[in-house]
Protein backbone atom coordinates (compact mmCIF):
# COMPACT_ATOMS: atom_id res chain seq x y z
CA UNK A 1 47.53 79.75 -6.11
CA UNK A 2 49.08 79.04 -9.33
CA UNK A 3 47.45 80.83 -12.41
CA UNK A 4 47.64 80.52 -16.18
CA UNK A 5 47.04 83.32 -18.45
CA UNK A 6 44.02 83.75 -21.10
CA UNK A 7 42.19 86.48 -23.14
CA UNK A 8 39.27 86.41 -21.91
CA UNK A 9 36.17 87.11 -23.74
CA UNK A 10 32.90 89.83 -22.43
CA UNK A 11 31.55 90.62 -25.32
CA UNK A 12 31.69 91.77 -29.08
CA UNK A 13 31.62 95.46 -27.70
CA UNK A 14 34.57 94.90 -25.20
CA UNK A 15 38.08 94.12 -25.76
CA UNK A 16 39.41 90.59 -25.07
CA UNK A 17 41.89 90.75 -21.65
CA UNK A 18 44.84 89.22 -21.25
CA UNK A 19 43.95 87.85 -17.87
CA UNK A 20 45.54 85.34 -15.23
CA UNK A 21 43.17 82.49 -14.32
CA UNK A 22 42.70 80.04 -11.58
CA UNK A 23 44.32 76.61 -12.44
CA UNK A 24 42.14 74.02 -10.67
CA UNK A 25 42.97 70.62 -9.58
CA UNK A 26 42.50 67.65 -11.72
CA UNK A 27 39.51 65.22 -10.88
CA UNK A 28 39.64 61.85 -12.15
CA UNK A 29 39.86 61.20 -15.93
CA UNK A 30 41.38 64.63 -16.25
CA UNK A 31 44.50 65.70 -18.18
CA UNK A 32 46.02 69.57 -18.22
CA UNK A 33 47.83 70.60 -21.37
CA UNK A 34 50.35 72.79 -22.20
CA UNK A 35 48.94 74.36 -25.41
CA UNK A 36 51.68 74.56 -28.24
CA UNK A 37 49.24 76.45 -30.18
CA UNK A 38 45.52 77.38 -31.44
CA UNK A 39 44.61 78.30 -34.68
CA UNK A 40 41.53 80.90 -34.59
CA UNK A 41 38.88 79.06 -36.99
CA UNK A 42 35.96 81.54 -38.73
CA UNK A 43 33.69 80.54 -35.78
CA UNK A 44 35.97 82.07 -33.26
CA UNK A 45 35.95 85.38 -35.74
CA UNK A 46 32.54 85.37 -35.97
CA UNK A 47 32.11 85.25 -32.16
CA UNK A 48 34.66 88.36 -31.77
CA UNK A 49 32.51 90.02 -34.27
CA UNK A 50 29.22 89.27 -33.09
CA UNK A 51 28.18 87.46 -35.46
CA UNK A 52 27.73 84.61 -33.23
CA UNK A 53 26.59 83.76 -29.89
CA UNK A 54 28.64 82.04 -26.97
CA UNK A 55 28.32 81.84 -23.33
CA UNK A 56 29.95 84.89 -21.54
CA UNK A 57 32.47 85.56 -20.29
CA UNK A 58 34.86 83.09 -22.19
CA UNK A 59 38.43 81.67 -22.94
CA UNK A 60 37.77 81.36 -27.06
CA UNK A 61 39.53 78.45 -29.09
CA UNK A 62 39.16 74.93 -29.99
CA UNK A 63 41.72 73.97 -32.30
CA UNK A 64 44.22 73.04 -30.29
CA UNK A 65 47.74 71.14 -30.11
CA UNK A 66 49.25 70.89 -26.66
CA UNK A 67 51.77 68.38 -24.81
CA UNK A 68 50.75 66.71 -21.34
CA UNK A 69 51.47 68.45 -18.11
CA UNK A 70 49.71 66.64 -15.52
CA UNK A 71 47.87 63.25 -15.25
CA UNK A 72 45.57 62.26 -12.33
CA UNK A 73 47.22 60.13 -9.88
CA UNK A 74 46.95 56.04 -9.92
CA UNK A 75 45.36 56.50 -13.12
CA UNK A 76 45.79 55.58 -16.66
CA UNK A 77 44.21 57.78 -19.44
CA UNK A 78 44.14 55.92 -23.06
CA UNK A 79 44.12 58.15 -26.44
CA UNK A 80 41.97 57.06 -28.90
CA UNK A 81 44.26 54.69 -30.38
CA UNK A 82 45.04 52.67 -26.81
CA UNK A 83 48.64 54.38 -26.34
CA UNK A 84 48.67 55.32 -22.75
CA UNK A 85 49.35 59.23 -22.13
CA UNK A 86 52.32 60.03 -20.19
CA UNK A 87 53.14 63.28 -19.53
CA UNK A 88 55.31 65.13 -22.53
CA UNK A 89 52.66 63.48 -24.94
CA UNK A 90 52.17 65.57 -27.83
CA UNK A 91 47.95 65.42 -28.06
CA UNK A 92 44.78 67.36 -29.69
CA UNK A 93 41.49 66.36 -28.91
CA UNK A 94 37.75 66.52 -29.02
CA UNK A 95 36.16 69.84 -29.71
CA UNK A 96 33.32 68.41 -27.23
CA UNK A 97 33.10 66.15 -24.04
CA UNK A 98 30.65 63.68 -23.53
CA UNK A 99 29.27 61.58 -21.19
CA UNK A 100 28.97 58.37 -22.81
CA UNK A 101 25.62 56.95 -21.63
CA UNK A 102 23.04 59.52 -22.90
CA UNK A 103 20.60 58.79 -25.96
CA UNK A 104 22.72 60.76 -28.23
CA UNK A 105 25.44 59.14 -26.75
CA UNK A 106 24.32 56.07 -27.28
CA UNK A 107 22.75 56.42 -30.48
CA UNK A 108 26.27 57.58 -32.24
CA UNK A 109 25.40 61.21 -31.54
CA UNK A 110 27.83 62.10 -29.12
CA UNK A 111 28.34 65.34 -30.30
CA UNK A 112 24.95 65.97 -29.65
CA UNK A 113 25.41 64.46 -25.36
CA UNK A 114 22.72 65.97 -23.07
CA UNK A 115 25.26 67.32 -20.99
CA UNK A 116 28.32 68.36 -23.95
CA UNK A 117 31.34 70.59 -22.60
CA UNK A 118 32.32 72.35 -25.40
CA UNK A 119 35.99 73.65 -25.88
CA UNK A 120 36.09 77.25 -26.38
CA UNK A 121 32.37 77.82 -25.53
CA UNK A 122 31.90 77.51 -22.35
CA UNK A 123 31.43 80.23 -19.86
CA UNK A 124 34.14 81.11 -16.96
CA UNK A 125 31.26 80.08 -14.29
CA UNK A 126 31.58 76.17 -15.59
CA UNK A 127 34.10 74.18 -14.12
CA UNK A 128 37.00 74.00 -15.48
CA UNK A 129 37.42 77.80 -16.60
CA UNK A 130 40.29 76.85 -18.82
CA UNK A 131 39.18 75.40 -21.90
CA UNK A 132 39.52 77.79 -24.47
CA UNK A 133 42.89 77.76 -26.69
CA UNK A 134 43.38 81.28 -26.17
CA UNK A 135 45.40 80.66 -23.14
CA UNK A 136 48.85 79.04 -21.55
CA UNK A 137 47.22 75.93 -20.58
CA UNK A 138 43.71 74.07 -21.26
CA UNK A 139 41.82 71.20 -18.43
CA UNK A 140 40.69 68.41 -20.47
CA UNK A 141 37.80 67.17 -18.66
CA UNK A 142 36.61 63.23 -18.39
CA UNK A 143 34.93 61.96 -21.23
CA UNK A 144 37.42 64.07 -23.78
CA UNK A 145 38.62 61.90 -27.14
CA UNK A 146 42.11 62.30 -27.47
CA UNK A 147 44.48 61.67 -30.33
CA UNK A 148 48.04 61.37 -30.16
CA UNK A 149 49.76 63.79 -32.29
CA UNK A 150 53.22 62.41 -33.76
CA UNK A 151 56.21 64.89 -32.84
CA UNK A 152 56.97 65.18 -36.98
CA UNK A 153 53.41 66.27 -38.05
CA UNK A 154 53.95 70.35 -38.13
CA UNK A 155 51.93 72.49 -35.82
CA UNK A 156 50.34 73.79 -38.76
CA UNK A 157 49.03 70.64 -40.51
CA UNK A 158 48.26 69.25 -36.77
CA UNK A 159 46.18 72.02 -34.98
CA UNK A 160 43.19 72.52 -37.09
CA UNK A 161 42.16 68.64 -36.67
CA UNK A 162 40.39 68.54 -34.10
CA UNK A 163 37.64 70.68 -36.17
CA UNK A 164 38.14 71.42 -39.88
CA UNK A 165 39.79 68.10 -40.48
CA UNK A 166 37.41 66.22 -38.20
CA UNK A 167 34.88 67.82 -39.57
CA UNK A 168 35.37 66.78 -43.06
CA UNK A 169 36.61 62.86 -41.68
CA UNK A 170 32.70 62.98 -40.49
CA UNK A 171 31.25 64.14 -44.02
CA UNK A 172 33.44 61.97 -45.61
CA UNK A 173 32.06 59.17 -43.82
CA UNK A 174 28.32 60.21 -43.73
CA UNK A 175 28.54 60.50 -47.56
CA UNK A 176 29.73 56.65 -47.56
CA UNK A 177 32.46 57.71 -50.64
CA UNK A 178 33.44 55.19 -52.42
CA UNK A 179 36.62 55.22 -55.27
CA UNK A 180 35.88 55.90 -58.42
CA UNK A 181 33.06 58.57 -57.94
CA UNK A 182 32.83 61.80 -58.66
CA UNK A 183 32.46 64.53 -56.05
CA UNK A 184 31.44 68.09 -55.91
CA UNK A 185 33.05 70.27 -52.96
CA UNK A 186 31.17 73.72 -53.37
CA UNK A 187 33.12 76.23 -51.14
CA UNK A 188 36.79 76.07 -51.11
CA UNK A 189 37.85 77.30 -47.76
CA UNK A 190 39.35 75.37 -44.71
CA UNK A 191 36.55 72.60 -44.89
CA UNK A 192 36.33 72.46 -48.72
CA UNK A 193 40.12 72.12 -49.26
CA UNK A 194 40.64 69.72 -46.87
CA UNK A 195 37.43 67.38 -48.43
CA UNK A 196 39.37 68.09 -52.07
CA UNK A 197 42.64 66.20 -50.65
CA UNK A 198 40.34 63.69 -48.80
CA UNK A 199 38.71 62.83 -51.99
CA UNK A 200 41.84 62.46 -53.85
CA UNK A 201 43.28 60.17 -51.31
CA UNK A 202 40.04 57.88 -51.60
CA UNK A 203 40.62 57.71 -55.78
CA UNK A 204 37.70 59.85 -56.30
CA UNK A 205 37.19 60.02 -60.52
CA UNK A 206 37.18 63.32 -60.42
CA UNK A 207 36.79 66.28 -57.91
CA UNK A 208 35.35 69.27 -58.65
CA UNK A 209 35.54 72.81 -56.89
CA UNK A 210 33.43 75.76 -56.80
CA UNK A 211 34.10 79.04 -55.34
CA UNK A 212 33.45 82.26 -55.79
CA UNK A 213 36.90 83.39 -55.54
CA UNK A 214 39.72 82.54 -57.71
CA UNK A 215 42.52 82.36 -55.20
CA UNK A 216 40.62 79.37 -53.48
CA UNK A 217 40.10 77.98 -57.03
CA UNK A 218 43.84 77.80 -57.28
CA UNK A 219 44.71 76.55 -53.35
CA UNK A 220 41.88 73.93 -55.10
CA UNK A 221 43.79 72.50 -57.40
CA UNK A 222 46.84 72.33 -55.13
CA UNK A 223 44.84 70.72 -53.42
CA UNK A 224 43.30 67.77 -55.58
CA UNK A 225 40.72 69.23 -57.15
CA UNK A 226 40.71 67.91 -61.42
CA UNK A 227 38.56 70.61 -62.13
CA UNK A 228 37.29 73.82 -60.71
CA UNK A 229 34.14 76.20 -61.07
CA UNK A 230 33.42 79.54 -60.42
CA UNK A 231 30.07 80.15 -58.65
CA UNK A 232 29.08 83.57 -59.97
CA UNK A 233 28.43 81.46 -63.36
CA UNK A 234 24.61 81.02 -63.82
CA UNK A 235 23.74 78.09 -62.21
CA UNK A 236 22.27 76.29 -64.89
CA UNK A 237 25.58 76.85 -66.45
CA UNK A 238 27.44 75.20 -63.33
CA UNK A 239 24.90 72.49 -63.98
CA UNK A 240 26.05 71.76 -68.00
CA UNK A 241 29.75 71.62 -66.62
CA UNK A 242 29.07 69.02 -63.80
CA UNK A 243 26.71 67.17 -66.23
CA UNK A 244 29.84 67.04 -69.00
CA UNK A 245 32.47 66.21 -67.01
CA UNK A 246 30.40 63.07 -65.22
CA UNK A 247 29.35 61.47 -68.17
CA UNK A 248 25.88 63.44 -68.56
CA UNK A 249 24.59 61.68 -64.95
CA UNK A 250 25.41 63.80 -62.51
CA UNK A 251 28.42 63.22 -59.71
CA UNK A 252 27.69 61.13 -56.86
CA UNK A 253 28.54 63.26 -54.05
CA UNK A 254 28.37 66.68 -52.97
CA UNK A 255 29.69 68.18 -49.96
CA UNK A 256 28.80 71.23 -49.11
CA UNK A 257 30.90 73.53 -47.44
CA UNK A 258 29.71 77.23 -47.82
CA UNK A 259 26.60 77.95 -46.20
CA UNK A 260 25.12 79.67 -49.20
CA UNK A 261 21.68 78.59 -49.98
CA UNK A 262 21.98 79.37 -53.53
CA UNK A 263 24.98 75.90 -53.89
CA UNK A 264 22.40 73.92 -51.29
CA UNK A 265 19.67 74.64 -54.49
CA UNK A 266 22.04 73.68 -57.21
CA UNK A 267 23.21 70.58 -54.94
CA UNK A 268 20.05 68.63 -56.45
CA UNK A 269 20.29 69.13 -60.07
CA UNK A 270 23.93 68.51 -60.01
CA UNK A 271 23.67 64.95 -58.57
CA UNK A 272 22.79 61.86 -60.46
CA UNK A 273 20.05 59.08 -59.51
CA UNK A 274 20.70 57.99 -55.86
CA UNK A 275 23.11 60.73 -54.93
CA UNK A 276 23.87 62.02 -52.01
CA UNK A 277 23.79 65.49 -50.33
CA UNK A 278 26.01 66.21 -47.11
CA UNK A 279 25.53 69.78 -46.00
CA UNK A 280 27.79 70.76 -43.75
CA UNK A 281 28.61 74.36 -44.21
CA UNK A 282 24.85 75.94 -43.02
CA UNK A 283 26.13 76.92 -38.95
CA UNK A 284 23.93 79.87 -39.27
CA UNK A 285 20.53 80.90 -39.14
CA UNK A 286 19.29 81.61 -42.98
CA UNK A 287 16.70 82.20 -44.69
CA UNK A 288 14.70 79.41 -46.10
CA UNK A 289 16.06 77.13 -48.80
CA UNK A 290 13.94 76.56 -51.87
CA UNK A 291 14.42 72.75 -52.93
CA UNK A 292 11.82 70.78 -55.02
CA UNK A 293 10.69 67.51 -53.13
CA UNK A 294 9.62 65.57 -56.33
CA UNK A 295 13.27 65.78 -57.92
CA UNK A 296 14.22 64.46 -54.16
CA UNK A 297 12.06 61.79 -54.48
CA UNK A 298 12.25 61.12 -58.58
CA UNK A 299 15.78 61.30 -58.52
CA UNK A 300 15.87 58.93 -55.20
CA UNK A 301 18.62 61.41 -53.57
CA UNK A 302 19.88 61.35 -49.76
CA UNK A 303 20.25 64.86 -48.00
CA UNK A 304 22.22 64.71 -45.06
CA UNK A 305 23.87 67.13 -42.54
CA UNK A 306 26.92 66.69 -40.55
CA UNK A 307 27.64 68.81 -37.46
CA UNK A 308 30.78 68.23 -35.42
CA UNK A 309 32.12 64.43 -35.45
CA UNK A 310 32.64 61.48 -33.40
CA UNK A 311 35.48 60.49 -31.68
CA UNK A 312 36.41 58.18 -34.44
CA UNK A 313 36.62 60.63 -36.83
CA UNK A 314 39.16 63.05 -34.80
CA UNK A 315 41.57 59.87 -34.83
CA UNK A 316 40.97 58.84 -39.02
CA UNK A 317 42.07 63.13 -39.20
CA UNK A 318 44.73 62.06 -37.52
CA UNK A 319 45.66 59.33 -39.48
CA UNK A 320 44.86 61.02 -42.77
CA UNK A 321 46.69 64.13 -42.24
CA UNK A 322 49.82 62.03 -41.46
CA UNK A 323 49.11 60.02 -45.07
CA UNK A 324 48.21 63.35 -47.04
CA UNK A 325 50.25 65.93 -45.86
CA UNK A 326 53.31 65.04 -47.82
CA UNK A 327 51.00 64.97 -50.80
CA UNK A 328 49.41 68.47 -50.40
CA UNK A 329 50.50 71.42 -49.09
CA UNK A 330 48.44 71.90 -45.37
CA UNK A 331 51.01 74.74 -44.01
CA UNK A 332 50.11 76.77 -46.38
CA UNK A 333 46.93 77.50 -44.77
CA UNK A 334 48.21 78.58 -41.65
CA UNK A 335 50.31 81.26 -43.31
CA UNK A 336 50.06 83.70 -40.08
CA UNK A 337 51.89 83.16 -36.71
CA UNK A 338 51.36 85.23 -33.55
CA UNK A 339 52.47 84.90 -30.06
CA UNK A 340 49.82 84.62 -27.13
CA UNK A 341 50.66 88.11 -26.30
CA UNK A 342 49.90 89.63 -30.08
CA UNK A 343 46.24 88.22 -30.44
CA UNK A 344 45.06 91.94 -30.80
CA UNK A 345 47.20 91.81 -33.90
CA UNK A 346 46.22 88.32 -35.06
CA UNK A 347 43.01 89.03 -34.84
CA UNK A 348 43.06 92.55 -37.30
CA UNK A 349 45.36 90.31 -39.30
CA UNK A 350 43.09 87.45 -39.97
CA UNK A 351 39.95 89.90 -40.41
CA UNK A 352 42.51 92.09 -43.13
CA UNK A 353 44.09 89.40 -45.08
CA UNK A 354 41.21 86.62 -44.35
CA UNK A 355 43.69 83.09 -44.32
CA UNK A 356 42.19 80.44 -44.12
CA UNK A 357 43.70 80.25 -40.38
CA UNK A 358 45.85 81.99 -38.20
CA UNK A 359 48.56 80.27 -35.54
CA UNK A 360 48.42 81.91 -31.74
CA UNK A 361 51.92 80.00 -30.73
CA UNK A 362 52.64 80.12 -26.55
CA UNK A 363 56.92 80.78 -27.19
């Protein structure tokens, strides 16, 4: 039987193991990947940690970048942008799997499908067992989006896309952004860096970064930002500065990217008339967040959130990454490369230094 090697994941009080799996036969619409590398993403941390919970036991990883090994027989499988995969096709895809004829499916949810298959969250008893990044090969199943990667797009600009960069193509499309405006990004990690550059690309008027942490304010304005903010200020304070440097209205968009209830609350005095709110940071459970429903209403605001992405918006990541990354520098935030073999030591090497991600590379 051939095999393909994973960590495999029990358990925040067991150690991952390096483990050979099963490789099972394609079915139709099926692809199997080579994976050229995963970057480990603060969801897969927080999993390791505890933090978060998963199915067990579990191949971890979703941000993937992988070249085509196998292709079902008498069969043609079309990327997202109609080129035909053949096999040597350098590809990332979907974080999820849908079925395509659903509610959500068919109500442009399809991250959201009735019966989703989730890279890199899926437990070893669901067919196929090798879907995590955190292995030699992956099994795309049928109903997977997936993008063609171009062979001159670094593994480090190209691996996170299929979820940080995805992720912010779908908040930059739920928040409708339009040139000219001006945009608050509070939380300048992965997410919040890549939204600066996005905004910058679309002729924002001005983009404007808060963080709590100065390094990030400085990757911020490498990374588009025309002003930044540090978060510790009071926030009436971060209010005044967003109020001066828009005119006295308010920007028009803010995306959040942190989580922290304390930037959801300042969201709504920050915005002018008719802004709009994408949160997209809050993944875990929190305590309840105080916001006043008559400056909501009075103020005519839209509060949206944005979980995961549509297929469409894995291919414009695509396409933007190939327009921006020339502009801004997207290596630098995979600083950290590992082989397959040293993800005990990538993983105490992301928790120490804390990059935004870290490369598992199969040499």
């Amino acid at each position: 039987m051939t095999t393909s090697r994973a960590w495999v994941f029990r358990g925040s009080n067991h150690p991952l193991q390096l483990e050979s799996l099963p490789v099972e036969p394609l079915r139709q619409g099926e692809v199997r990947v080579a994976i050229e590398c995963c970057t480990l993403c603060g969801s897969d941390l927080h999993t390791i940690e505890g933090r978060r919970s998963t199915p067990l036991p579990t191949v971890l990883g979703h941000e993937m970048l992988g070249r085509v090994v196998e292709l079902p027989r008498s069969e043609t499988i079309l990327s997202l942008s109609g080129e035909p995969l053949t096999i040597g096709s350098r590809i990332t895809w979907g974080v999820a799997a849908s079925c395509k004829t659903c509610f959500y499916c068919t109500h442009d949810l399809p991250q959201k499908c009735e019966s989703l298959f989730k890279y890199g969250h899926e437990s070893l008893a669901k067919m196929p067992k090798l879907s995590g990044g955190l292995a030699e090969t992956c099994h795309l199943t049928a109903g997977t989006a997936i993008a063609i990667v171009p062979d001159t797009m670094s593994f480090k600009v190209a691996t996170p896309a299929s979820c940080a960069t995805s992720t912010v193509a779908a908040a930059i499309r739920a928040a409708d952004l339009r040139a000219g405006e001006h945009v608050v990004v509070q939380g300048c990690g992965m997410l919040g860096l890549t939204a600066l550059a996005w905004c910058a690309m679309e002729d924002a008027a001005s983009t404007i970064g808060i963080d709590i942490d100065h390094g990030r304010l400085a990757q911020a304005r490498a990374f588009g930002a025309t002003h930044t903010l540090q978060s510790t200020a009071d926030p009436q304070a971060l209010t005044d500065e967003v109020l001066v440097l828009t005119a006295g209205r308010g920007c028009d968009v803010v995306l959040e990217m942190s989580g922290s209830n304390s930037a959801i609350e300042r969201s709504v005095a920050m915005l002018r008339p008719g802004g709009r709110l994408i949160l997209v940071g809050s993944v875990f459970p929190q305590p309840a967040v105080a916001l006043f429903a008559e400056q909501i209403v009075r103020k005519c605001l839209t509060i949206r959130g944005m979980h995961n992405y549509t297929p469409a918006d894995l291919q414009s990541a695509i396409t933007f990454l190939a327009r921006a990354s020339s502009r801004f520098p997207f290596e630098s935030l995979v600083p950290l490369e590992f082989s397959l073999d040293q993800l005990p030591q990538a993983i105490h090497s992301a928790h120490a230094e804390r990059p935004p991600r870290v490369a598992i590379l199969n040499r």
